[in-house]
C-alpha atoms as a PDB file:
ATOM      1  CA  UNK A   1     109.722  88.069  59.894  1.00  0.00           C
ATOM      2  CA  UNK A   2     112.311  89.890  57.602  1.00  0.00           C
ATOM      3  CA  UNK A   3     109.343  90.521  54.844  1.00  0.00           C
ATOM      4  CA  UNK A   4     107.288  93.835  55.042  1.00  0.00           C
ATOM      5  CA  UNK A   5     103.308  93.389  54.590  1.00  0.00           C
ATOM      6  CA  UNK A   6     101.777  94.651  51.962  1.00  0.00           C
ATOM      7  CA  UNK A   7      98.458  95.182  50.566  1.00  0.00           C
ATOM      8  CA  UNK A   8      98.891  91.906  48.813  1.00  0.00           C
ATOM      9  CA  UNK A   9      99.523  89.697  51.776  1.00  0.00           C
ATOM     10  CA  UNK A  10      96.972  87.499  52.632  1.00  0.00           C
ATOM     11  CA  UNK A  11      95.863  87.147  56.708  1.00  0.00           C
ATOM     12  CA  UNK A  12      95.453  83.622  58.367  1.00  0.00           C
ATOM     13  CA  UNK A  13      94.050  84.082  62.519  1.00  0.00           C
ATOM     14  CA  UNK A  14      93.366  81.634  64.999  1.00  0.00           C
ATOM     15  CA  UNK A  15      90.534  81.690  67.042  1.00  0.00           C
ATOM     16  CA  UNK A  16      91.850  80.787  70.684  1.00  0.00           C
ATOM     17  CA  UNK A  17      90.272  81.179  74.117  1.00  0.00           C
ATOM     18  CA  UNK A  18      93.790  81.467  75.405  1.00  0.00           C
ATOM     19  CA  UNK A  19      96.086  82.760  71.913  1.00  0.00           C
ATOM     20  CA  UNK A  20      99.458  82.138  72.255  1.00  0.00           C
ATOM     21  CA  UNK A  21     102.591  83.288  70.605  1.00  0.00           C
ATOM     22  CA  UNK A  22     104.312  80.293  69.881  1.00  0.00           C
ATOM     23  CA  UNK A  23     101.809  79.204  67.312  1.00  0.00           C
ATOM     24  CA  UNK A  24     101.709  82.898  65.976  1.00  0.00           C
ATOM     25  CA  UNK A  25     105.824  82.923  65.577  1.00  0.00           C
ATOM     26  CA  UNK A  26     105.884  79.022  64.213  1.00  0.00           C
ATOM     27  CA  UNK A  27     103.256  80.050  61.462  1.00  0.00           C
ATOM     28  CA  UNK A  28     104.704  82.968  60.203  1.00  0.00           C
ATOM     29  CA  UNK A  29     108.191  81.574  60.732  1.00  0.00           C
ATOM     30  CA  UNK A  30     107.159  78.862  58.335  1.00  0.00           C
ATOM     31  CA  UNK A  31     105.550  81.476  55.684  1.00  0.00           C
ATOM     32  CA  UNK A  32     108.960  82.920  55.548  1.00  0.00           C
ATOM     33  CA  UNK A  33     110.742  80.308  55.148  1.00  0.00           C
ATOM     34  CA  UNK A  34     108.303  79.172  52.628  1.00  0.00           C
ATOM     35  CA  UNK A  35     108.405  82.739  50.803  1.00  0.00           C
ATOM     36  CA  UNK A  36     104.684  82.694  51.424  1.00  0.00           C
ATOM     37  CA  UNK A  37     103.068  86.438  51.617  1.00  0.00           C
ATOM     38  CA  UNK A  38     100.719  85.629  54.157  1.00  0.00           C
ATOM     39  CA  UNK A  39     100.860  86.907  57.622  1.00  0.00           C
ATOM     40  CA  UNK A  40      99.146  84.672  60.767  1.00  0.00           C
ATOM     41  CA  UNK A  41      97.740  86.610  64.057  1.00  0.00           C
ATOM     42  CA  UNK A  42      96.742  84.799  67.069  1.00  0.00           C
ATOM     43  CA  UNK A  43      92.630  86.030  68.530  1.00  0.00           C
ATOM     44  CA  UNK A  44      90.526  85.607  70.839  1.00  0.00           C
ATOM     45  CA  UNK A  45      86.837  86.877  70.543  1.00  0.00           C
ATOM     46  CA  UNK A  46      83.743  87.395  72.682  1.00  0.00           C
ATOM     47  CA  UNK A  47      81.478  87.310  69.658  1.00  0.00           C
ATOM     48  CA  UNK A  48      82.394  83.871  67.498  1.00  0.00           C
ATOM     49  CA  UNK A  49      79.492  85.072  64.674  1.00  0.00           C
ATOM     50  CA  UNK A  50      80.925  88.525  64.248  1.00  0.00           C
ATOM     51  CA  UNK A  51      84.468  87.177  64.396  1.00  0.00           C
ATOM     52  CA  UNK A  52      83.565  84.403  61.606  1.00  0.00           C
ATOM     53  CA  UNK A  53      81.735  87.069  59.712  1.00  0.00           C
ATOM     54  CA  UNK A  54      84.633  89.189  60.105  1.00  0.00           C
ATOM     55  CA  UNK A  55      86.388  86.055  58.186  1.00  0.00           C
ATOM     56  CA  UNK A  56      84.361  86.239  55.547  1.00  0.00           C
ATOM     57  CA  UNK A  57      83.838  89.833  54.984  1.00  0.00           C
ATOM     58  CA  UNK A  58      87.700  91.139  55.481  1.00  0.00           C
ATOM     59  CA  UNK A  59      88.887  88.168  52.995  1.00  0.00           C
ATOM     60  CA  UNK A  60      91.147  86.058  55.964  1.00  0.00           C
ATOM     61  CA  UNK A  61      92.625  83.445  53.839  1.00  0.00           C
ATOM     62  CA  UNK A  62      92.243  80.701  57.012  1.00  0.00           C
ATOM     63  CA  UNK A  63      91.438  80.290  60.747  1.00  0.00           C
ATOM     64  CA  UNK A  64      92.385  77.733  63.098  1.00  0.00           C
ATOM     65  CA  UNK A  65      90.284  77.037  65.582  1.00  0.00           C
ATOM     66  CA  UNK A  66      90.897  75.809  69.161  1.00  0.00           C
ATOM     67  CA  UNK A  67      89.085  75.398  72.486  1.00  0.00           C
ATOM     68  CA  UNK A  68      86.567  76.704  73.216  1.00  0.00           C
ATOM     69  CA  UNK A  69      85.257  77.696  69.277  1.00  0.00           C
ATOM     70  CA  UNK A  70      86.063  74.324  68.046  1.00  0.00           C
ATOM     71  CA  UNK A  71      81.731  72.953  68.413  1.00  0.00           C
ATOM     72  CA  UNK A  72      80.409  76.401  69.069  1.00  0.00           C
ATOM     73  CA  UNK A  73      81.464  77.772  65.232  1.00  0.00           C
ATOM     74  CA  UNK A  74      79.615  74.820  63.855  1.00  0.00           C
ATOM     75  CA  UNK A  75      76.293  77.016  63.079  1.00  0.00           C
ATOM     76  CA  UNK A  76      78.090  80.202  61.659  1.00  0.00           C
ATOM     77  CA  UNK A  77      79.849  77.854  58.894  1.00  0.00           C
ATOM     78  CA  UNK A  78      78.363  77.518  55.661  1.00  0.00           C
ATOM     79  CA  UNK A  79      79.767  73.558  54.761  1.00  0.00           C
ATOM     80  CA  UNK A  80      81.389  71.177  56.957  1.00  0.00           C
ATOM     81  CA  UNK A  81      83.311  68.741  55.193  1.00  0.00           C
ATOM     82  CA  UNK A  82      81.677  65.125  56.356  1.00  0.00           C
ATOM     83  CA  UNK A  83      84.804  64.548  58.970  1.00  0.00           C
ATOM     84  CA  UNK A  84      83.822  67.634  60.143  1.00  0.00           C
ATOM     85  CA  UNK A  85      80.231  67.192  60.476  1.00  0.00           C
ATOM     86  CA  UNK A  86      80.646  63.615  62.053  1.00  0.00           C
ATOM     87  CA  UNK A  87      83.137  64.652  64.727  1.00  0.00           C
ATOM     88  CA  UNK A  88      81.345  68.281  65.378  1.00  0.00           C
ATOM     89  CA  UNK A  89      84.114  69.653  65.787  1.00  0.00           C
ATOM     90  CA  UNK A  90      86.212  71.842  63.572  1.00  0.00           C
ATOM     91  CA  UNK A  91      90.352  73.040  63.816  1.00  0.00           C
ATOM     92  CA  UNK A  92      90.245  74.948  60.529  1.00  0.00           C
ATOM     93  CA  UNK A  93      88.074  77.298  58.821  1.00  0.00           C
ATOM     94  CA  UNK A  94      88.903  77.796  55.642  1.00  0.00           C
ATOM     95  CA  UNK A  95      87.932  80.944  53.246  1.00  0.00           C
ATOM     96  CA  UNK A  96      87.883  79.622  49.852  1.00  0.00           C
ATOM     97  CA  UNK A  97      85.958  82.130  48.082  1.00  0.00           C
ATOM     98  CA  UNK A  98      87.246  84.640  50.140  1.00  0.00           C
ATOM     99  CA  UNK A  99      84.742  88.059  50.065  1.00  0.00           C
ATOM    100  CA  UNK A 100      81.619  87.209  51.170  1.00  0.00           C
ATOM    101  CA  UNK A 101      82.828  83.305  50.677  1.00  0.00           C
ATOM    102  CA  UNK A 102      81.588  80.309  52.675  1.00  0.00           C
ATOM    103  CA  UNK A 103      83.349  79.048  55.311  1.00  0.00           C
ATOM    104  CA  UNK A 104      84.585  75.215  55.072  1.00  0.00           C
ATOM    105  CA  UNK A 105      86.199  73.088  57.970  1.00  0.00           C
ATOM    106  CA  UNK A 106      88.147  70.335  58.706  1.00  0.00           C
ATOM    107  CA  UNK A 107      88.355  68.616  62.337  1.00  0.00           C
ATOM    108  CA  UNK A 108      91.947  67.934  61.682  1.00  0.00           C
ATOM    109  CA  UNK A 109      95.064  69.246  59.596  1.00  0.00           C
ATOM    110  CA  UNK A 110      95.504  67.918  55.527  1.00  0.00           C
ATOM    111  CA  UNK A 111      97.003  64.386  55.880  1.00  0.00           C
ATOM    112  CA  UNK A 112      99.990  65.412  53.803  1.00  0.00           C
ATOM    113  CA  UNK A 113     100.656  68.399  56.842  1.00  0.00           C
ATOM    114  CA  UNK A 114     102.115  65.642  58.564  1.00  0.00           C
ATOM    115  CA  UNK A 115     104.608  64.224  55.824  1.00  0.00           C
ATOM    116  CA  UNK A 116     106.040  67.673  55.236  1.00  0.00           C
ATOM    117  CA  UNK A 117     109.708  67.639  55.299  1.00  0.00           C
ATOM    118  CA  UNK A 118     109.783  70.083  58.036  1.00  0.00           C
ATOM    119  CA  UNK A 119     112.407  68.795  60.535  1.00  0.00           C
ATOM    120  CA  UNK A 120     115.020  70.873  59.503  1.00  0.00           C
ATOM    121  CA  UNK A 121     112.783  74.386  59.789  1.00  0.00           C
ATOM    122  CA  UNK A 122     111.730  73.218  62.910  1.00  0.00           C
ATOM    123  CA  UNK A 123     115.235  73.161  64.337  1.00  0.00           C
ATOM    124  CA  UNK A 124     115.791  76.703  62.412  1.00  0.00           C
ATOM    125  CA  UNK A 125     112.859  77.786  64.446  1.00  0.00           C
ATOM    126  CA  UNK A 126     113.597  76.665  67.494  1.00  0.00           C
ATOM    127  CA  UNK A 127     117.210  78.567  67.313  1.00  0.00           C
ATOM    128  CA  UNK A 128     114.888  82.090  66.910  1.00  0.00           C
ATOM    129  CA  UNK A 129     112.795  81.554  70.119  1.00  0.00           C
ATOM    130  CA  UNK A 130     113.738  83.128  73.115  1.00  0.00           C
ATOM    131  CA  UNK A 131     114.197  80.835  76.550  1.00  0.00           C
ATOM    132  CA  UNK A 132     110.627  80.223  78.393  1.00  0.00           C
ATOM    133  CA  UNK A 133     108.788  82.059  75.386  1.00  0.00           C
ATOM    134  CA  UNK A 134     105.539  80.355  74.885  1.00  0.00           C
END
């Protein structure tokens, strides 16, 4: 990331059993190339309500969440959005009202995630990774 952090730049985490850095790099890879000041750090956490208060309290913009959070988070959440609550399961937490804010999820990412016109930062990306790195 060629951007320094500041006290302006907004934290995203993920919430992992297993965190990984490919994830980590591709996110803030993307916030650079988007000139977004946000910063995204892979977790894992042995307490899921102190790490989803921790959400709430330190102001993290967003969390994704992956095995084995993605049904056990449901009761620390203050609103599911009705995919959400159908499915029981969640992949992003979202901080809208960030100190002190409720929590919000989605089961899946925004349907416009997927009509980004990524390709070509994706190939940029790819050229930054080291061979084997996961």
């Amino acid at each position: 990331m060629s951007r320094l952090i500041n006290k302006d730049t907004r934290l995203c985490i993920s919430l992992a059993g297993r965190p990984s850095n490919i994830g980590t790099r591709f996110h803030n890879f993307l916030y650079d190339q988007l000139d977004l000041d946000f910063i995204y750090k892979a977790c894992t956490t042995e307490d899921l309500a102190a790490a989803i208060a921790g959400i709430r309290g330190l102001g993290i913009r967003g969390c994704g969440v992956s095995m084995p959070y993605k049904e056990a988070c449901i009761p620390y959440l203050d609103e599911l959005d009705q995919s959400a609550n159908t499915l029981q399961s969640v992949n992003t937490i979202v901080n809208v009202r960030l100190l002190c804010a409720a929590a919000e999820a989605w089961p899946k990412p925004w349907p416009g995630l997927y009509t980004m016109p990524v390709s070509d930062l994706a190939s940029s990306w790819r050229a930054t990774r080291s061979p084997g790195e996961h």
